[in-house]
PDB file of N, CA and C in Angstrom:
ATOM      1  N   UNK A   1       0.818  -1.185   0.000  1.00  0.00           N
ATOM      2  CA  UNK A   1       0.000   0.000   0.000  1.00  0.00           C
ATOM      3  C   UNK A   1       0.873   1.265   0.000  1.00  0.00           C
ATOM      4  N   UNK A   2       1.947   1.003   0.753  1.00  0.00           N
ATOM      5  CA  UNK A   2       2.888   2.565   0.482  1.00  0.00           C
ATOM      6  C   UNK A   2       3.419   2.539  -0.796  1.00  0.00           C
ATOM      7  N   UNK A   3       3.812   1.494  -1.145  1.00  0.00           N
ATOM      8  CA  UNK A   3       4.114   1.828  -2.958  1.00  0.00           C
ATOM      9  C   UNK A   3       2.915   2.620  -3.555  1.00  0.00           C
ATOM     10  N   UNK A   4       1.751   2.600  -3.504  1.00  0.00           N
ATOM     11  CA  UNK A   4       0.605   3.060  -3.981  1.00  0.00           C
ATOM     12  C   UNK A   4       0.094   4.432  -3.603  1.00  0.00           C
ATOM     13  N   UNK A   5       0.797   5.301  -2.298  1.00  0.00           N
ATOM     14  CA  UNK A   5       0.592   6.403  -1.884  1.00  0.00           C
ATOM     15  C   UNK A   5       1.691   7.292  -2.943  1.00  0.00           C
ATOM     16  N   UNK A   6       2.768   6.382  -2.709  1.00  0.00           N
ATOM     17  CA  UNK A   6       3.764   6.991  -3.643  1.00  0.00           C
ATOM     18  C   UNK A   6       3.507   7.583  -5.194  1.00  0.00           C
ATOM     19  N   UNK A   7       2.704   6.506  -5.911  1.00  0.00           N
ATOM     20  CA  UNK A   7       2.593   6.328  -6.920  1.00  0.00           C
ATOM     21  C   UNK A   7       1.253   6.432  -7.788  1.00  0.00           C
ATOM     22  N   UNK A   8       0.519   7.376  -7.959  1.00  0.00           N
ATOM     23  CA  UNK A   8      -1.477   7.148  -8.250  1.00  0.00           C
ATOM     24  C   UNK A   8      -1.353   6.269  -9.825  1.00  0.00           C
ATOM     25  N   UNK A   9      -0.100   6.386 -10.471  1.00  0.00           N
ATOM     26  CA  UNK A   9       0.026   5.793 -12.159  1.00  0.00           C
ATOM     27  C   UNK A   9      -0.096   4.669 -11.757  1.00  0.00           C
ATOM     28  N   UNK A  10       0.646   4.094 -10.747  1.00  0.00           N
ATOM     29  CA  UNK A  10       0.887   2.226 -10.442  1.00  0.00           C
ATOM     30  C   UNK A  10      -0.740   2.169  -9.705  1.00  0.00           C
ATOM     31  N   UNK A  11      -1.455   2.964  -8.797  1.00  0.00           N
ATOM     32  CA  UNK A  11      -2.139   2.558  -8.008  1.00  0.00           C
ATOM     33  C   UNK A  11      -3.513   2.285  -9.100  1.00  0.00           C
ATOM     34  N   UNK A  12      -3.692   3.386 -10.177  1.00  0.00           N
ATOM     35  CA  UNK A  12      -4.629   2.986 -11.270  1.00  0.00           C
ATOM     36  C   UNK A  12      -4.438   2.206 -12.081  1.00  0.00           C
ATOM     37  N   UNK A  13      -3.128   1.759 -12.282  1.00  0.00           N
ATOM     38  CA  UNK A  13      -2.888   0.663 -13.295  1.00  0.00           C
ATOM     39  C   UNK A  13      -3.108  -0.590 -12.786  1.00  0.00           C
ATOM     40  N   UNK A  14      -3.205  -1.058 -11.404  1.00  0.00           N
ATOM     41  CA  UNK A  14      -3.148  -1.807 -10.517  1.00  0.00           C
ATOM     42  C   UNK A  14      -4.476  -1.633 -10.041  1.00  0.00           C
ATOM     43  N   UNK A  15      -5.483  -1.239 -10.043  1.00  0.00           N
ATOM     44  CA  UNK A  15      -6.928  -1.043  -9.729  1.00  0.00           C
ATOM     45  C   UNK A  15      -7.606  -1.625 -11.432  1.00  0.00           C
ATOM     46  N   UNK A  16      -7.253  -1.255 -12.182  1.00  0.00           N
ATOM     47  CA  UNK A  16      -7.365  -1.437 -13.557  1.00  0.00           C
ATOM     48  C   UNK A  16      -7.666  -2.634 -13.628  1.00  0.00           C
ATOM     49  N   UNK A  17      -6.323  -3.187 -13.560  1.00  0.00           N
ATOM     50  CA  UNK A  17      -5.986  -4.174 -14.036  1.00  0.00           C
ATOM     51  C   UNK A  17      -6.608  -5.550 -12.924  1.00  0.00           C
ATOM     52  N   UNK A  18      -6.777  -5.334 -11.715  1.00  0.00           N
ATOM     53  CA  UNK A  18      -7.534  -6.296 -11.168  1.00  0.00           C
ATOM     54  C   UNK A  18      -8.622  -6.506 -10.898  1.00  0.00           C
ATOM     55  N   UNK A  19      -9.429  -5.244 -11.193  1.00  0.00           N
ATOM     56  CA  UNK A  19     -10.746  -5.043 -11.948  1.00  0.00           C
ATOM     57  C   UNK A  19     -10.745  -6.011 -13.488  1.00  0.00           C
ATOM     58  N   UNK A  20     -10.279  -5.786 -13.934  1.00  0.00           N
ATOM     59  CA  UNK A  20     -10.250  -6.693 -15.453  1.00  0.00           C
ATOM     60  C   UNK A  20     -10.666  -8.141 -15.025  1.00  0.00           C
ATOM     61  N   UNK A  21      -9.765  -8.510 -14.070  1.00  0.00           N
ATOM     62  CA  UNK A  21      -9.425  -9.638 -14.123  1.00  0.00           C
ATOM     63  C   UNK A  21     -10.873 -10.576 -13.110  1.00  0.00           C
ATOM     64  N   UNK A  22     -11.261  -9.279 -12.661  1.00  0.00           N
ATOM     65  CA  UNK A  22     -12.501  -9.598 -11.629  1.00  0.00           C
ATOM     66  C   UNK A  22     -13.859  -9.896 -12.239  1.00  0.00           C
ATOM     67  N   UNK A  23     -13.969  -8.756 -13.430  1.00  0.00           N
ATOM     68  CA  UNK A  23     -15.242  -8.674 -14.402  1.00  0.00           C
ATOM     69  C   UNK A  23     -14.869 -10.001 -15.591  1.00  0.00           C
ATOM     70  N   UNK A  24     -13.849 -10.610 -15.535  1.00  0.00           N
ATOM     71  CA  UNK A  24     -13.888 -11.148 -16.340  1.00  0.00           C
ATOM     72  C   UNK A  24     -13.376 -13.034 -15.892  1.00  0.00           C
ATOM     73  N   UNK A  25     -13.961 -13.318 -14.260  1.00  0.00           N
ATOM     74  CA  UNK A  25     -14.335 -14.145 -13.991  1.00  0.00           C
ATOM     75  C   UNK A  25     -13.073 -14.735 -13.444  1.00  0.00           C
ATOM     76  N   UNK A  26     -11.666 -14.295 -13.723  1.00  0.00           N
ATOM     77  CA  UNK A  26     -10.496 -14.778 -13.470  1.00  0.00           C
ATOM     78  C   UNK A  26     -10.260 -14.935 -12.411  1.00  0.00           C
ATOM     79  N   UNK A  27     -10.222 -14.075 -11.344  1.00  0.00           N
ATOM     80  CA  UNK A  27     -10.281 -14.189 -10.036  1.00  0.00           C
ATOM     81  C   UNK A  27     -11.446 -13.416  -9.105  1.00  0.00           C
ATOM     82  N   UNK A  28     -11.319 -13.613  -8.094  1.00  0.00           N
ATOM     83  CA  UNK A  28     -12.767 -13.328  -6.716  1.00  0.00           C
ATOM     84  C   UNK A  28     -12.294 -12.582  -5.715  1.00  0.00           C
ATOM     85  N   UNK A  29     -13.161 -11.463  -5.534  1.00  0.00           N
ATOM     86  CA  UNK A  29     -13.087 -11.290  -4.186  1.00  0.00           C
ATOM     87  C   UNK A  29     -13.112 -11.960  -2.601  1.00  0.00           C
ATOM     88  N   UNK A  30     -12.295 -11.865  -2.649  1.00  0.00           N
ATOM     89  CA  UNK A  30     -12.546 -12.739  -0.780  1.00  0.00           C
ATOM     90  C   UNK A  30     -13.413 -12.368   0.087  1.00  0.00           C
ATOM     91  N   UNK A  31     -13.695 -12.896   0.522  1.00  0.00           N
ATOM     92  CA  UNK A  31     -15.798 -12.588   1.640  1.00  0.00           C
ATOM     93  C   UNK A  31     -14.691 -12.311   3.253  1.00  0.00           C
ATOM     94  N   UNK A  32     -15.655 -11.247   3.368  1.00  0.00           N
ATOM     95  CA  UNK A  32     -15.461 -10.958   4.437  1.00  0.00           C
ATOM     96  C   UNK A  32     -15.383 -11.904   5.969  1.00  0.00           C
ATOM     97  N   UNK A  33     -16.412 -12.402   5.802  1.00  0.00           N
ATOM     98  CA  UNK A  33     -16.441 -13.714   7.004  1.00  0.00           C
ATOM     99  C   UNK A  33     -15.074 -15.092   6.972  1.00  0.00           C
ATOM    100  N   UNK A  34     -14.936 -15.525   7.880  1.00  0.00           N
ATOM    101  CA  UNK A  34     -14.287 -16.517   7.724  1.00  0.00           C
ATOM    102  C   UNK A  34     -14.747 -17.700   6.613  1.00  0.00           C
ATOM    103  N   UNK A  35     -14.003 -18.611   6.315  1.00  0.00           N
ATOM    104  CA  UNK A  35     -14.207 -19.502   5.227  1.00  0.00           C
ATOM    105  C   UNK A  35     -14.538 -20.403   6.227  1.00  0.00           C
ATOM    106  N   UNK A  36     -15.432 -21.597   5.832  1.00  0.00           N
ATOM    107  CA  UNK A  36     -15.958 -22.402   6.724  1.00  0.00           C
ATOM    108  C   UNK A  36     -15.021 -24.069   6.240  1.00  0.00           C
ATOM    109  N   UNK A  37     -14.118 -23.745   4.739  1.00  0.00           N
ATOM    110  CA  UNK A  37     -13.367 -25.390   4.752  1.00  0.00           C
ATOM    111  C   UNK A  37     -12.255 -24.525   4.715  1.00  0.00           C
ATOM    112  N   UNK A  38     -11.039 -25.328   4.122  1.00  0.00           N
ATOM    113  CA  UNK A  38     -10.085 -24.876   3.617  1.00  0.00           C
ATOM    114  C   UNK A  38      -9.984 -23.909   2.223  1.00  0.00           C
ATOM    115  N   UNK A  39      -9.569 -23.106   2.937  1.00  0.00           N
ATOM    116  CA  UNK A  39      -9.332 -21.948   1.647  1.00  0.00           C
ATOM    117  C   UNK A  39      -7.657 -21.349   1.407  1.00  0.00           C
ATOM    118  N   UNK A  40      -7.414 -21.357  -0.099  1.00  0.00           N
ATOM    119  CA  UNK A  40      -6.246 -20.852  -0.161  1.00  0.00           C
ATOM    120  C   UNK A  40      -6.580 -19.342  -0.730  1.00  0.00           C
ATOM    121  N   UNK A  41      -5.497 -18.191  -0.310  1.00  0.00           N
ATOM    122  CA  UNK A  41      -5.552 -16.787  -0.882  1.00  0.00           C
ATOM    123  C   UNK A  41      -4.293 -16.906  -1.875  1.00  0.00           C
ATOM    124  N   UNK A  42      -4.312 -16.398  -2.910  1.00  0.00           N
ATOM    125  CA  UNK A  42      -2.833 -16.119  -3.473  1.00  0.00           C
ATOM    126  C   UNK A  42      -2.552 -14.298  -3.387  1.00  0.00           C
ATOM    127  N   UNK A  43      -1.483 -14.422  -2.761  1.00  0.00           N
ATOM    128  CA  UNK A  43      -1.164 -13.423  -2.479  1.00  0.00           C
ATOM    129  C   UNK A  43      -0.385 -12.402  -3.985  1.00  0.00           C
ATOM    130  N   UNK A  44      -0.525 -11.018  -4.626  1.00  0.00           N
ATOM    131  CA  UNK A  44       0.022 -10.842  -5.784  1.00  0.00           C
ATOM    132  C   UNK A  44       0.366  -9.545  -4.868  1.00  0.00           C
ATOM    133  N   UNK A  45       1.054  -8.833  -6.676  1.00  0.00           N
ATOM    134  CA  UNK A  45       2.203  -7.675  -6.197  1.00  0.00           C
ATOM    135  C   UNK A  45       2.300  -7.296  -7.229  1.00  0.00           C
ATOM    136  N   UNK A  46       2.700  -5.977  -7.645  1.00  0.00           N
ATOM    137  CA  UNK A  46       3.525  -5.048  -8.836  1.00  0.00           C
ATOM    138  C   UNK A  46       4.672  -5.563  -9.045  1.00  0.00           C
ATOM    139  N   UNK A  47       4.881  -5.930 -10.265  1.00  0.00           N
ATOM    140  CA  UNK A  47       6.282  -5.703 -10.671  1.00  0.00           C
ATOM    141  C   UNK A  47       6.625  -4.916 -11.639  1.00  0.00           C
ATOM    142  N   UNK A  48       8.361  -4.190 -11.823  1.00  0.00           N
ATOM    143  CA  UNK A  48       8.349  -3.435 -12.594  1.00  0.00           C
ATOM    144  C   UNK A  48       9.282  -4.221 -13.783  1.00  0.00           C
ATOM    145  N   UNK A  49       8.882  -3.918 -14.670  1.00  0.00           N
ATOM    146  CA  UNK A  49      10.172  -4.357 -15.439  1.00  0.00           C
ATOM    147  C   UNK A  49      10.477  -3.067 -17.191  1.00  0.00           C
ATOM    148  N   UNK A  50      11.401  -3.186 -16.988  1.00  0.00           N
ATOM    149  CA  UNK A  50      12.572  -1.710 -17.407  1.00  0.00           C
ATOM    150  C   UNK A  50      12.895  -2.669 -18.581  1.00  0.00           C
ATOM    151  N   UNK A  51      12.468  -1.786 -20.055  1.00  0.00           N
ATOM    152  CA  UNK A  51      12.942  -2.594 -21.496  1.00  0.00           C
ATOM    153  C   UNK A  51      12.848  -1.308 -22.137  1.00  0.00           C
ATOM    154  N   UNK A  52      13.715  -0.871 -22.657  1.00  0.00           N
ATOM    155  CA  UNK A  52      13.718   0.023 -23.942  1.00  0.00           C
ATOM    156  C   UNK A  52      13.568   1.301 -23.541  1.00  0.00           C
ATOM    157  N   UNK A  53      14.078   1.748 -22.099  1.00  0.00           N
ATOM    158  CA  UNK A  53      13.941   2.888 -21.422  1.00  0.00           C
ATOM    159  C   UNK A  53      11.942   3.483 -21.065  1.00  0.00           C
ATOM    160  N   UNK A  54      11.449   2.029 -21.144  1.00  0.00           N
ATOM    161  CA  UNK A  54       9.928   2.082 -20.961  1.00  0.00           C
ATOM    162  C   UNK A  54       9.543   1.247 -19.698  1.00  0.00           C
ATOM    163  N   UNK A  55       9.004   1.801 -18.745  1.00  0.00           N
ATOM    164  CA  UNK A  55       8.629   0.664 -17.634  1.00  0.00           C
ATOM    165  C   UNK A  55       7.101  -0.036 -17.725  1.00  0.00           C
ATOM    166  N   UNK A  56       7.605  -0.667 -17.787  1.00  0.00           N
ATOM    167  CA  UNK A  56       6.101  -1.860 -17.807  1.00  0.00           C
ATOM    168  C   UNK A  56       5.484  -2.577 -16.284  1.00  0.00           C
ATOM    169  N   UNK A  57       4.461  -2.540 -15.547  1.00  0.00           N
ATOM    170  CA  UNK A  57       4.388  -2.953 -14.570  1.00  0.00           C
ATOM    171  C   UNK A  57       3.200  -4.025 -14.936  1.00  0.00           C
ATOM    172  N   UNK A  58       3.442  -5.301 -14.017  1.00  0.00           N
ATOM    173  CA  UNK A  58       2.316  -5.982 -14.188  1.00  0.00           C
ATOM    174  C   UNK A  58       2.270  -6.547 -12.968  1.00  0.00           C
ATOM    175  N   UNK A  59       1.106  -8.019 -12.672  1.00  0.00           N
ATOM    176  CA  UNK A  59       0.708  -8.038 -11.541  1.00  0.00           C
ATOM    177  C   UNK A  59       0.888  -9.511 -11.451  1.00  0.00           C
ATOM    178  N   UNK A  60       1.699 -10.018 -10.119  1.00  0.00           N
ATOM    179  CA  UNK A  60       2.138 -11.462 -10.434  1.00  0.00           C
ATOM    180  C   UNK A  60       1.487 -12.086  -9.057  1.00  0.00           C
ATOM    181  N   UNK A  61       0.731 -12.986  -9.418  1.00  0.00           N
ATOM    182  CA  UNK A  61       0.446 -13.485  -8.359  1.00  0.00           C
ATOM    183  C   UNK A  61       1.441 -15.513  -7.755  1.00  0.00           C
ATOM    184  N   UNK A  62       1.643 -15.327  -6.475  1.00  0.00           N
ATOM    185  CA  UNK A  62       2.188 -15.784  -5.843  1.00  0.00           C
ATOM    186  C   UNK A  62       1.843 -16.949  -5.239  1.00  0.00           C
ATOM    187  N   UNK A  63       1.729 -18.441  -5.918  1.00  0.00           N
ATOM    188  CA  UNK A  63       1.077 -19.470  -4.940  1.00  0.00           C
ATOM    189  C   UNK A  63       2.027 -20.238  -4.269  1.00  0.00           C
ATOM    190  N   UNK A  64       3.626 -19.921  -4.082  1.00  0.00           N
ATOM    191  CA  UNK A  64       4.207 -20.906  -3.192  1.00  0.00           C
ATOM    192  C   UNK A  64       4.716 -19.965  -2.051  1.00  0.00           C
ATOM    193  N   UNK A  65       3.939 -19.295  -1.872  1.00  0.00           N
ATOM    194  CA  UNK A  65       3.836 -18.080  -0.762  1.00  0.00           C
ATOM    195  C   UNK A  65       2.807 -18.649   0.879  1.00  0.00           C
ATOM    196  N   UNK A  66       3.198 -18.629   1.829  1.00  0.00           N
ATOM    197  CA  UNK A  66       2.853 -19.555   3.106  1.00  0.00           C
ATOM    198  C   UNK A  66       2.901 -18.965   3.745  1.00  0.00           C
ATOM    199  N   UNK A  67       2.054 -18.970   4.955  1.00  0.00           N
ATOM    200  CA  UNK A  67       1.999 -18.511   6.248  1.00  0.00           C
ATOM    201  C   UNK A  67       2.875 -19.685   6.916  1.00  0.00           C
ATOM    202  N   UNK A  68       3.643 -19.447   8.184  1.00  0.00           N
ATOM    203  CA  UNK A  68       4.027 -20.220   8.853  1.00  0.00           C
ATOM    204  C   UNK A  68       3.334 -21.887   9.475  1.00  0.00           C
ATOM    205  N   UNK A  69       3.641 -22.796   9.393  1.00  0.00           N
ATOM    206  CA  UNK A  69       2.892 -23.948   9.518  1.00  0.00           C
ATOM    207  C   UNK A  69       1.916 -24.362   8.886  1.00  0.00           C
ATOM    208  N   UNK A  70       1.348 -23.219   7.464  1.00  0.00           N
ATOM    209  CA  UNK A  70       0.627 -24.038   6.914  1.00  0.00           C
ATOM    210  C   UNK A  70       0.885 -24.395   5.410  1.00  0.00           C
ATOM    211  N   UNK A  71       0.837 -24.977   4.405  1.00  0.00           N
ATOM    212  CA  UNK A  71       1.599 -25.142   3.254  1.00  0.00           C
ATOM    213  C   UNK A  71       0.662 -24.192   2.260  1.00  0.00           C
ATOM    214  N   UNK A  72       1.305 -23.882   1.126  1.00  0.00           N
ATOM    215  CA  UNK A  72       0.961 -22.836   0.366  1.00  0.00           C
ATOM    216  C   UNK A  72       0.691 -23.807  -0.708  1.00  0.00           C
ATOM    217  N   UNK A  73      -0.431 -22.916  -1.647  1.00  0.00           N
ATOM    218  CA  UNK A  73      -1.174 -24.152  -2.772  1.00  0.00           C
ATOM    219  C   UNK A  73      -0.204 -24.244  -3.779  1.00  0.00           C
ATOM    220  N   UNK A  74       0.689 -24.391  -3.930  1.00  0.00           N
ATOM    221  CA  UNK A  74       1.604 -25.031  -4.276  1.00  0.00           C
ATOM    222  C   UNK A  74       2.268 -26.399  -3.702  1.00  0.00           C
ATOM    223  N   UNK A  75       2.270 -26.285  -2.618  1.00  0.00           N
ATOM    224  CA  UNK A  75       2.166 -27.579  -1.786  1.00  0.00           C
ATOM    225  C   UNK A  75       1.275 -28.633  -1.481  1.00  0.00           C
ATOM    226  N   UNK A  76       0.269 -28.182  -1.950  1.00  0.00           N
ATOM    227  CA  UNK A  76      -1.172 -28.602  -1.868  1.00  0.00           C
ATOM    228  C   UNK A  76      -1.882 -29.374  -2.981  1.00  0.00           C
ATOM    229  N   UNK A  77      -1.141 -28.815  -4.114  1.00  0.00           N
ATOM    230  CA  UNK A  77      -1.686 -29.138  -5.777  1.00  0.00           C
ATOM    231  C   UNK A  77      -1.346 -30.548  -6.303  1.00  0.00           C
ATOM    232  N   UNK A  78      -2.073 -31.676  -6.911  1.00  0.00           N
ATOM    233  CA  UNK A  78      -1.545 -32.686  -6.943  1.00  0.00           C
ATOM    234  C   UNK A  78      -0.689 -32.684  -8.009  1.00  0.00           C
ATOM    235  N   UNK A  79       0.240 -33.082  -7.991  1.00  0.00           N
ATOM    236  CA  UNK A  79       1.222 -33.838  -8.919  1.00  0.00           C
ATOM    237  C   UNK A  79       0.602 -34.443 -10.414  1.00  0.00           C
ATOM    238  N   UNK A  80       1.271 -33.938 -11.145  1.00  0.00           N
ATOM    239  CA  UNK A  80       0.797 -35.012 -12.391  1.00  0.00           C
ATOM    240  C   UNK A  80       1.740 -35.610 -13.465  1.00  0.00           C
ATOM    241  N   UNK A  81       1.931 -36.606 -14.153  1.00  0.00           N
ATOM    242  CA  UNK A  81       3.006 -36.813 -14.953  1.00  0.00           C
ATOM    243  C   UNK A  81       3.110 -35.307 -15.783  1.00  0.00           C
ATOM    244  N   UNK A  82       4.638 -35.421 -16.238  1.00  0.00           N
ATOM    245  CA  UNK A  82       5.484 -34.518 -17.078  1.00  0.00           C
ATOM    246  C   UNK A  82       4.718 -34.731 -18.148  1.00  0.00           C
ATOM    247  N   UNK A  83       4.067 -33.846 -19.080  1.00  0.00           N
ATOM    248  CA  UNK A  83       3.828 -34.331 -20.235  1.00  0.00           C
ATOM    249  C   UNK A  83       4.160 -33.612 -21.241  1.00  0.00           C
ATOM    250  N   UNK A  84       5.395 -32.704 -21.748  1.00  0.00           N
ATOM    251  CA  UNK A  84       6.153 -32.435 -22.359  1.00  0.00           C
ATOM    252  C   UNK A  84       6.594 -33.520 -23.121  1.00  0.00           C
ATOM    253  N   UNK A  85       7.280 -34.434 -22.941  1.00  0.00           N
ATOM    254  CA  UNK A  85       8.236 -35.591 -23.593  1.00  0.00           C
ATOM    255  C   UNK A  85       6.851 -35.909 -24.446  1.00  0.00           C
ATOM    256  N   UNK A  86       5.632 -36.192 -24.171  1.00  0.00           N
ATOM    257  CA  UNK A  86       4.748 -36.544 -25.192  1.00  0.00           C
ATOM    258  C   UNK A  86       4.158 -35.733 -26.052  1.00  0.00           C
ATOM    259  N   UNK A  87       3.963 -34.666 -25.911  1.00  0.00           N
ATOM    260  CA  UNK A  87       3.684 -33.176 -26.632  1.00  0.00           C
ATOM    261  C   UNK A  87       4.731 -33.077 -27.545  1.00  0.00           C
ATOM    262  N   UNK A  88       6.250 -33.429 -27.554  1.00  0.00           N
ATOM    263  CA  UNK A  88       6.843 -33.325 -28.267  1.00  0.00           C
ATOM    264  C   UNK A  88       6.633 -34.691 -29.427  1.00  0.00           C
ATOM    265  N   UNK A  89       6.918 -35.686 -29.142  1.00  0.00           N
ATOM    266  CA  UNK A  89       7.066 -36.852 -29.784  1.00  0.00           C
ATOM    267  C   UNK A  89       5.201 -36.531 -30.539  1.00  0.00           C
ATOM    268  N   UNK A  90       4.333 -36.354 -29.908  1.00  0.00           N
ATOM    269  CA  UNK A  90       3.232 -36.284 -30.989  1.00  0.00           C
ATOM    270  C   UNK A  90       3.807 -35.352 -32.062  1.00  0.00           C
ATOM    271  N   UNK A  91       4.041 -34.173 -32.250  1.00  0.00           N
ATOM    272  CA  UNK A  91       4.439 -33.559 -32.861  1.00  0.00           C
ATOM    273  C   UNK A  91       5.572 -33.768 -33.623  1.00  0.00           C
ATOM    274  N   UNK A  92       6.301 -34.549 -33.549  1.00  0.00           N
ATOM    275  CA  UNK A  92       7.651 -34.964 -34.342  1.00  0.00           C
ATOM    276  C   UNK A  92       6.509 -36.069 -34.901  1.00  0.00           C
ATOM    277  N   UNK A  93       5.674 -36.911 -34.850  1.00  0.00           N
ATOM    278  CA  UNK A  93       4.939 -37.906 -35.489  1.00  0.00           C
ATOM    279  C   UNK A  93       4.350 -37.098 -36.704  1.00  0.00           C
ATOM    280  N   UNK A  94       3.791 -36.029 -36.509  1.00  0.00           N
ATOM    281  CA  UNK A  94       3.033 -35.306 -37.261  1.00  0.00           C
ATOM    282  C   UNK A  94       3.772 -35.072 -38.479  1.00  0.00           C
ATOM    283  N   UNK A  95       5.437 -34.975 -38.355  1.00  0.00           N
ATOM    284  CA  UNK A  95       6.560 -34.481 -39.679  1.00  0.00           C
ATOM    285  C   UNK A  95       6.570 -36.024 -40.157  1.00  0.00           C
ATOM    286  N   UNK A  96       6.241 -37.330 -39.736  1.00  0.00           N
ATOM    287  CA  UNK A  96       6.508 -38.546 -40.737  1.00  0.00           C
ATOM    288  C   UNK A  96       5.968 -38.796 -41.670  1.00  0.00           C
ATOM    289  N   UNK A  97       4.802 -38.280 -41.901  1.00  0.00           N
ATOM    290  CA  UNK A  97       3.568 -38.286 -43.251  1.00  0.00           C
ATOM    291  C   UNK A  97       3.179 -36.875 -43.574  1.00  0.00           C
ATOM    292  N   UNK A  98       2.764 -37.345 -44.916  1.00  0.00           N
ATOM    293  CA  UNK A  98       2.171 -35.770 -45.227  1.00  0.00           C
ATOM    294  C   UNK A  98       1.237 -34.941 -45.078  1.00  0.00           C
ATOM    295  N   UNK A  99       0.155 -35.819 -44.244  1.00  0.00           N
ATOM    296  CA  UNK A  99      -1.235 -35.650 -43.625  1.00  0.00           C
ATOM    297  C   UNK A  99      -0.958 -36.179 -42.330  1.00  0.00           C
ATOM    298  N   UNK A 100      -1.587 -35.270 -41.591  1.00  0.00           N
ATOM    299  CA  UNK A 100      -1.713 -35.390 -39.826  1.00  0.00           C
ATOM    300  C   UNK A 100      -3.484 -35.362 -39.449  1.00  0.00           C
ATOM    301  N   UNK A 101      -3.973 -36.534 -38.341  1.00  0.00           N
ATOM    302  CA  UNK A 101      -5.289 -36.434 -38.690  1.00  0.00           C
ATOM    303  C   UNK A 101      -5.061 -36.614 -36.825  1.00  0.00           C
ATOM    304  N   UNK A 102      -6.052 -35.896 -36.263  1.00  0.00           N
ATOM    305  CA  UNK A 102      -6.295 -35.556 -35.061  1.00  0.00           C
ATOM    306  C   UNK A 102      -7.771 -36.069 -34.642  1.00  0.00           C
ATOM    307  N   UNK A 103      -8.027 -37.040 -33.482  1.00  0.00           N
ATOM    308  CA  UNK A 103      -9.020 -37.350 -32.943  1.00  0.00           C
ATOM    309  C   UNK A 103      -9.233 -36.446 -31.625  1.00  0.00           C
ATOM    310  N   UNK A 104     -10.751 -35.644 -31.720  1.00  0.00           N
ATOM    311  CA  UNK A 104     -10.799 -35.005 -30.092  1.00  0.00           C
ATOM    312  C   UNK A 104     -11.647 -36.284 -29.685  1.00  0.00           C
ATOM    313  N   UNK A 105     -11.755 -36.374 -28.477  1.00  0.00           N
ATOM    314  CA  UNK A 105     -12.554 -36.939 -27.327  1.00  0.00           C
ATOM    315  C   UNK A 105     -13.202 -35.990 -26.281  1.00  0.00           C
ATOM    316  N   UNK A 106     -14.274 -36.165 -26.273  1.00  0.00           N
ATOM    317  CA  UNK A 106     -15.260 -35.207 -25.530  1.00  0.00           C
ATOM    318  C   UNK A 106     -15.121 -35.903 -24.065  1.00  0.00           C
ATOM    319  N   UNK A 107     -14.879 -35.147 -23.024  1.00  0.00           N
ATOM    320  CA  UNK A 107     -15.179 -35.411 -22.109  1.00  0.00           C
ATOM    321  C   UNK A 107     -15.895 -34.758 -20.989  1.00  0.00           C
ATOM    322  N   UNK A 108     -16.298 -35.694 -20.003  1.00  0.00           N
ATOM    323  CA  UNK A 108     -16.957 -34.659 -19.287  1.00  0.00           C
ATOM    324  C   UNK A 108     -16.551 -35.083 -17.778  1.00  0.00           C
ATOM    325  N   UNK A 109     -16.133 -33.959 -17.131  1.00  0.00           N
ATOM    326  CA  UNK A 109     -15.110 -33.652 -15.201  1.00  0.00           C
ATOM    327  C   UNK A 109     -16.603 -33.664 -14.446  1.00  0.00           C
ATOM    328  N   UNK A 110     -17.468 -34.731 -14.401  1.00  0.00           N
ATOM    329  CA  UNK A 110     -18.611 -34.191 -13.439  1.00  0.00           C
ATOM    330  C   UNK A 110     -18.400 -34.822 -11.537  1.00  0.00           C
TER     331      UNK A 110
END
């Protein structure tokens, strides 16, 4: 917040911009009352970054960030295989013929 007294350009660009992100479903306001299960907050911040004698600030949010004794959702998130090594090799399959034919599968997370 004292960066933001300092600064009204960062404090509107930074009101802006997490407004955007609010109207457009990305992230939530936190409720005033306590949470009744487990809830994680991700904590974010300004950053500046300096290219071409132009400063650019954007807004990074932070999930391996922890309160003392309790683990941060990063710690929390399950594990899943690497799947790079197969993203690649599909794609090197795709250069062996001259036609590449792609099956989707519909699924449904209920």
């Amino acid at each position: 917040m004292k960066r933001f007294e300092n600064n009204e350009e960062l404090k509107q660009m930074y009101y802006d911009h997490i407004l955007n992100y609010i109207t457009r479903g990305q992230v939530e306001t936190a409720p005033a009352e306590e949470p009744t299960s487990t809830v994680f907050y991700l904590p974010h911040q300004a950053v500046k970054k300096e290219k071409h004698g132009k400063t650019k600030w954007k807004i990074v949010f932070d999930a391996s960030s922890h309160e003392t004794n309790v683990p941060s959702l990063n710690n929390v998130l399950e594990m899943g295989p690497n799947l790079l090594p197969e993203i690649v090799a599909i794609l090197l399959r795709f250069r062996l013929h001259p036609t590449g034919i792609a099956i989707s599968h519909k699924r449904s997370f209920n």
